[in-house]
Protein backbone atom coordinates (compact mmCIF):
# COMPACT_ATOMS: atom_id res chain seq x y z
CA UNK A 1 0.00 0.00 0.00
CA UNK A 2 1.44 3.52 -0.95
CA UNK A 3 1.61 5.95 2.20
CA UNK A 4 1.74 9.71 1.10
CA UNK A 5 4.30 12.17 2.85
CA UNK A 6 2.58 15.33 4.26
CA UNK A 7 4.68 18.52 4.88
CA UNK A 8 4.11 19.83 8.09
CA UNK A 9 1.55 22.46 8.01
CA UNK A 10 3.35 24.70 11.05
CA UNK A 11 6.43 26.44 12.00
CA UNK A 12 8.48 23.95 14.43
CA UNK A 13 8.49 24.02 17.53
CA UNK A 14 4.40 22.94 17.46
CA UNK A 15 1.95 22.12 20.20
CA UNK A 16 -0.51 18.91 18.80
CA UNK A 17 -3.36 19.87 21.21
CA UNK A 18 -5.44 17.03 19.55
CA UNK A 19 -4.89 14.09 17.68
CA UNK A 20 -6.52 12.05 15.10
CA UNK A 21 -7.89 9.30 17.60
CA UNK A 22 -8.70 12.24 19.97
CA UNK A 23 -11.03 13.73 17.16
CA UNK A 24 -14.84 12.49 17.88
CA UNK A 25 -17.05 11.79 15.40
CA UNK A 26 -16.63 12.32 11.25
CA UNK A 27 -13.88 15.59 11.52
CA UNK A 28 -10.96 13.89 12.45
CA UNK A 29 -7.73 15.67 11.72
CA UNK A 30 -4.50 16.79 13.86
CA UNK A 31 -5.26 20.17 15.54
CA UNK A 32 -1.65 22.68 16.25
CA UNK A 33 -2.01 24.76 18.98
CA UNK A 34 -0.78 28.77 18.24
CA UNK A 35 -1.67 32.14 17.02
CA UNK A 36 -1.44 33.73 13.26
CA UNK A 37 0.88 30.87 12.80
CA UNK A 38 1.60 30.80 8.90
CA UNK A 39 -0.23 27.61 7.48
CA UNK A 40 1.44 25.70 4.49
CA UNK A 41 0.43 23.51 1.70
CA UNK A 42 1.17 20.06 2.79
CA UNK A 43 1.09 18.09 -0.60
CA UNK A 44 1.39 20.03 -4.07
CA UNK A 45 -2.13 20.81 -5.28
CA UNK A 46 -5.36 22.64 -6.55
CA UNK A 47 -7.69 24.94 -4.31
CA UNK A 48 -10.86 23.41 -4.77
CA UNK A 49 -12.42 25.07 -2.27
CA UNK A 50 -11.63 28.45 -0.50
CA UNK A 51 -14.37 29.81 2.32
CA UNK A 52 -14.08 33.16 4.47
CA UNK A 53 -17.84 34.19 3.78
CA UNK A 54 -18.44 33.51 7.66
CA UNK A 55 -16.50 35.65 9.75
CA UNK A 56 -17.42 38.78 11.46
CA UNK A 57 -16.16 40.57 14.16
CA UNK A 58 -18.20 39.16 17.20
CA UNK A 59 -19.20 36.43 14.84
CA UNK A 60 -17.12 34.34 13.84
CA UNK A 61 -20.00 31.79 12.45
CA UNK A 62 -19.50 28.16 13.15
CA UNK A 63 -17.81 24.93 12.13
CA UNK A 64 -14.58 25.27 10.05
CA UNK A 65 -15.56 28.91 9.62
CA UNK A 66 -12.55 30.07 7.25
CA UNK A 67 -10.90 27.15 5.66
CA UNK A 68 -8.87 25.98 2.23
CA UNK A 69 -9.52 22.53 0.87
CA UNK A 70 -6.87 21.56 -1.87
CA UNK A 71 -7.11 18.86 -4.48
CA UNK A 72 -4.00 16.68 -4.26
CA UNK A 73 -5.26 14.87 -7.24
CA UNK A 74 -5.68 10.97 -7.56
CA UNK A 75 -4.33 7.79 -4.80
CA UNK A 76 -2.02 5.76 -6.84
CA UNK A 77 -3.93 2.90 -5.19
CA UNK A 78 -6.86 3.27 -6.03
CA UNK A 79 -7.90 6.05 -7.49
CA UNK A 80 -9.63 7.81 -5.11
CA UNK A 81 -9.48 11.99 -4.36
CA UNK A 82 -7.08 12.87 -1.98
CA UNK A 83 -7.43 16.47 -0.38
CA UNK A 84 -6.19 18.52 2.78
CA UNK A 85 -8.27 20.72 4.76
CA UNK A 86 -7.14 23.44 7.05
CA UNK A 87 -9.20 25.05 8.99
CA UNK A 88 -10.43 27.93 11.69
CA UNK A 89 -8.31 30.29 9.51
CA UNK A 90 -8.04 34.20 9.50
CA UNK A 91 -10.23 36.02 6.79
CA UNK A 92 -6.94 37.00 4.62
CA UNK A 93 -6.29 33.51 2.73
CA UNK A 94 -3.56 34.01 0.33
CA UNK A 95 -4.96 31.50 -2.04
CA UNK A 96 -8.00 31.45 -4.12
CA UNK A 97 -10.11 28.53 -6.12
CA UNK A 98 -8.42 26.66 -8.97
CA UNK A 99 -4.74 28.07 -7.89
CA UNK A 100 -1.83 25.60 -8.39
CA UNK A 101 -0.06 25.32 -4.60
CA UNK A 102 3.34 24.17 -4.12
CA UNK A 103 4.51 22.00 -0.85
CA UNK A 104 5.30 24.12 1.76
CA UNK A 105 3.80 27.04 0.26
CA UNK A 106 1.95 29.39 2.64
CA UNK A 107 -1.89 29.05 2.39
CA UNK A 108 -3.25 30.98 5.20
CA UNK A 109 -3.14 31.96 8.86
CA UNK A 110 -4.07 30.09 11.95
CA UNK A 111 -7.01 32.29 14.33
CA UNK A 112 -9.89 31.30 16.65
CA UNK A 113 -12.68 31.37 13.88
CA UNK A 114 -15.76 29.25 13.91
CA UNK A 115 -16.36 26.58 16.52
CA UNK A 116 -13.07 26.66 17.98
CA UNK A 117 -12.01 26.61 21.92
CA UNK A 118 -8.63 28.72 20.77
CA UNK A 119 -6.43 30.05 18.55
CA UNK A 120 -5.08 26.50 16.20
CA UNK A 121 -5.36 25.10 13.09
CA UNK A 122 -7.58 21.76 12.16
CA UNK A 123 -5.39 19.82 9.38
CA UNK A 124 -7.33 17.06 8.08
CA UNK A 125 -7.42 14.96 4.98
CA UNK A 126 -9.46 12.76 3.66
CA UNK A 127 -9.07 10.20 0.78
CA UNK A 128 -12.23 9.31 -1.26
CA UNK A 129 -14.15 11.73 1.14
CA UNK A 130 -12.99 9.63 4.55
CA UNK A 131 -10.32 11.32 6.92
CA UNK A 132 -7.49 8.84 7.55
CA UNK A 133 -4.27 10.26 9.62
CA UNK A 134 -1.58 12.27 7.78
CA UNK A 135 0.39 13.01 11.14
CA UNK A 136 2.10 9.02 10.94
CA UNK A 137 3.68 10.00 7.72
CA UNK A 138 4.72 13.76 8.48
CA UNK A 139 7.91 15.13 7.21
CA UNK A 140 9.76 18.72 7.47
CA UNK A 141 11.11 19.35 4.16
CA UNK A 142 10.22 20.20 0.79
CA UNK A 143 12.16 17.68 -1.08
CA UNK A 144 11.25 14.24 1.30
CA UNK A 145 7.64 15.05 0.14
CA UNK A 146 7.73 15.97 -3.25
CA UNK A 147 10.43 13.30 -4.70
CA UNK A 148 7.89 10.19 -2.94
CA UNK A 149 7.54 7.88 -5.90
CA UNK A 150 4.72 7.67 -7.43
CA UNK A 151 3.76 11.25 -8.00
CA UNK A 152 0.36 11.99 -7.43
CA UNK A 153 -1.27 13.77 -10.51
CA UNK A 154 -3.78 16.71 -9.61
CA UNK A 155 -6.23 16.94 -11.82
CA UNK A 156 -8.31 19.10 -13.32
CA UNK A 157 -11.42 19.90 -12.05
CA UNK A 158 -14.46 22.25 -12.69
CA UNK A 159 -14.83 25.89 -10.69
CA UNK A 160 -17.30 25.51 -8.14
CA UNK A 161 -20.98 27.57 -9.21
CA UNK A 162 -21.62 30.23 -7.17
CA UNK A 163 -24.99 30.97 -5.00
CA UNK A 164 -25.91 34.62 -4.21
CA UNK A 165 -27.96 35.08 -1.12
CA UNK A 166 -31.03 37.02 -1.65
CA UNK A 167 -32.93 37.65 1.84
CA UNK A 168 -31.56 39.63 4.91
CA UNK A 169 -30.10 36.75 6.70
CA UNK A 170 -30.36 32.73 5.83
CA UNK A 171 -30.02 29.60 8.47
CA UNK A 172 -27.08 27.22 7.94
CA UNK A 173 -27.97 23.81 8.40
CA UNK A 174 -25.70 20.51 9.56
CA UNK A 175 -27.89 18.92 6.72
CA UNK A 176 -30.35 19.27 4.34
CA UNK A 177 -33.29 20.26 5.93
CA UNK A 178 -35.29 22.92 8.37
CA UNK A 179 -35.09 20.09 11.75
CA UNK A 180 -31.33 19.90 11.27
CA UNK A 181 -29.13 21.85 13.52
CA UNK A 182 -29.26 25.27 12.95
CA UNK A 183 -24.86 25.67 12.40
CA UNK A 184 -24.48 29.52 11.34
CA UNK A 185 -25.66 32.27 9.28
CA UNK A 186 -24.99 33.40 5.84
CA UNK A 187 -26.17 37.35 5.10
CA UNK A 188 -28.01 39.32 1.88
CA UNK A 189 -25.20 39.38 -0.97
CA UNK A 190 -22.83 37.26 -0.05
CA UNK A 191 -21.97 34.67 -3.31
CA UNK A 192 -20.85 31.44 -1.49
CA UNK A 193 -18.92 28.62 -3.98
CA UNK A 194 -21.48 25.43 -3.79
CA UNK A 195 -20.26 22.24 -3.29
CA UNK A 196 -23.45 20.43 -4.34
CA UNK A 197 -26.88 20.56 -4.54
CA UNK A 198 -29.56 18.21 -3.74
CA UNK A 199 -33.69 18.54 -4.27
CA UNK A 200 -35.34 17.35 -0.94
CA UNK A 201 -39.24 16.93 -1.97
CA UNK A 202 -39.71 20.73 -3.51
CA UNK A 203 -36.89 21.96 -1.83
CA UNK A 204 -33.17 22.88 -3.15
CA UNK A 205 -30.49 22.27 -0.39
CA UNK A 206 -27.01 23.56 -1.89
CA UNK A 207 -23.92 22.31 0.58
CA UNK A 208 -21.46 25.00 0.87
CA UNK A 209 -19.07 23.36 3.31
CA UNK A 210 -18.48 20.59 5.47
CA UNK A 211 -21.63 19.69 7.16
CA UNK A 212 -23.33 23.06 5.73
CA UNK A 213 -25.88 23.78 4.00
CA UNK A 214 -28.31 26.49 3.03
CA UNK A 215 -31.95 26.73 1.41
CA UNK A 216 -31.40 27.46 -1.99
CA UNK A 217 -35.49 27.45 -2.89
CA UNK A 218 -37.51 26.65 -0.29
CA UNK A 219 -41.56 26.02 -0.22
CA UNK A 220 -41.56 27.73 -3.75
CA UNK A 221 -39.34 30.89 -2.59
CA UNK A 222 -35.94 31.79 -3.48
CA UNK A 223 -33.10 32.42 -1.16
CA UNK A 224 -29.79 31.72 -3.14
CA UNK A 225 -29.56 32.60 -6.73
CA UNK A 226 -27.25 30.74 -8.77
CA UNK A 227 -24.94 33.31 -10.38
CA UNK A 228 -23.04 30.23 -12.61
């Protein structure tokens, strides 16, 4: 079985304030204790997915809040999509969707954002959409990561369409549905990448991050306009 290197994500000295068996439930990632720490691109890659729509001073939103998620293209073993998340970011990412990253480049900065106990970043990945842990096969330079035979090809992949949000303020839900758990807030104007959509009798649920999701037409009214 292949194992992928992962360039560490911090600045050493780091504080691992949570581990990947310490994670409950489906979010299971390594969590670095620390402040505005510069985050890095673990793997070379693709932004698939870039999200700051969600913080505000005195609300910072919920879940991941600001996060990157970038492509690292296809296992060797099997074929499935490998990507990296990193999460509870400050609002000035340096990267935006469909950039090409480099190992070790700098992504973004670690804050307190979303549902977070402290300042840290969540680094998780996932392979085929399951998160498996990185942290076992860490390494701290450029060139142990990159030269791992086989390469892993990143590949190309579609922009993510846009919503525009068209009432004063709209509910975020864990999951499709008004009796899920009510997660955060999106406002009037804000155009929020979609992951993907799904009809739920008469109703169109678009997920716009993990475990979010918003009311794109519900009971015959319109919320979020696609814009493409």
């Amino acid at each position: 079985m292949t194992e992928l290197l992962w360039f560490c994500p911090v600045p050493r000295p780091y504080i691992v304030t949570q581990t990947f068996n310490q994670h409950p439930g489906y979010g299971k990632g390594t969590d670095f204790g620390g402040d505005n720490m510069p985050i890095h691109a673990m793997r070379n890659g693709r932004v698939a997915q870039k999200v700051n729509q969600y913080y505000y001073p005195g609300n910072p939103g919920s879940g991941y809040a600001n996060w990157v998620v970038i492509d690292h293209g296809l296992h060797p073993d099997d074929g499935k999509i490998v990507v990296s998340y990193s999460c509870h970011l400050r609002s000035n990412i340096q990267v935006k969707v469909g950039d090409l990253v480099s190992t070790g480049q700098i992504i973004a900065y670690s804050d307190n954002t979303g549902m977070s106990t402290g300042p840290h970043l969540h680094s998780e990945t996932r392979r085929g959409n399951v998160p498996f842990d990185w942290f076992k096969n860490i390494r701290y330079t450029v060139e142990e990561v990159n030269e791992m035979p086989p390469p892993v090809v990143t590949p190309e992949f579609p922009v993510l369409p846009v919503y525009e949000i068209m009432v004063g303020a709209l509910n975020i839900r864990q999951r499709p549905g008004t009796t899920s758990k009510d997660v955060g807030d999106v406002y009037a104007g804000q155009k929020i990448p979609a992951m993907s959509a799904t009809w739920l009798g008469g109703d169109l649920w678009v997920q716009i991050g993990y475990n979010q999701y918003i009311a794109a037409i519900y009971q015959g009214d319109i919320y979020a306009k696609l814009m493409q």
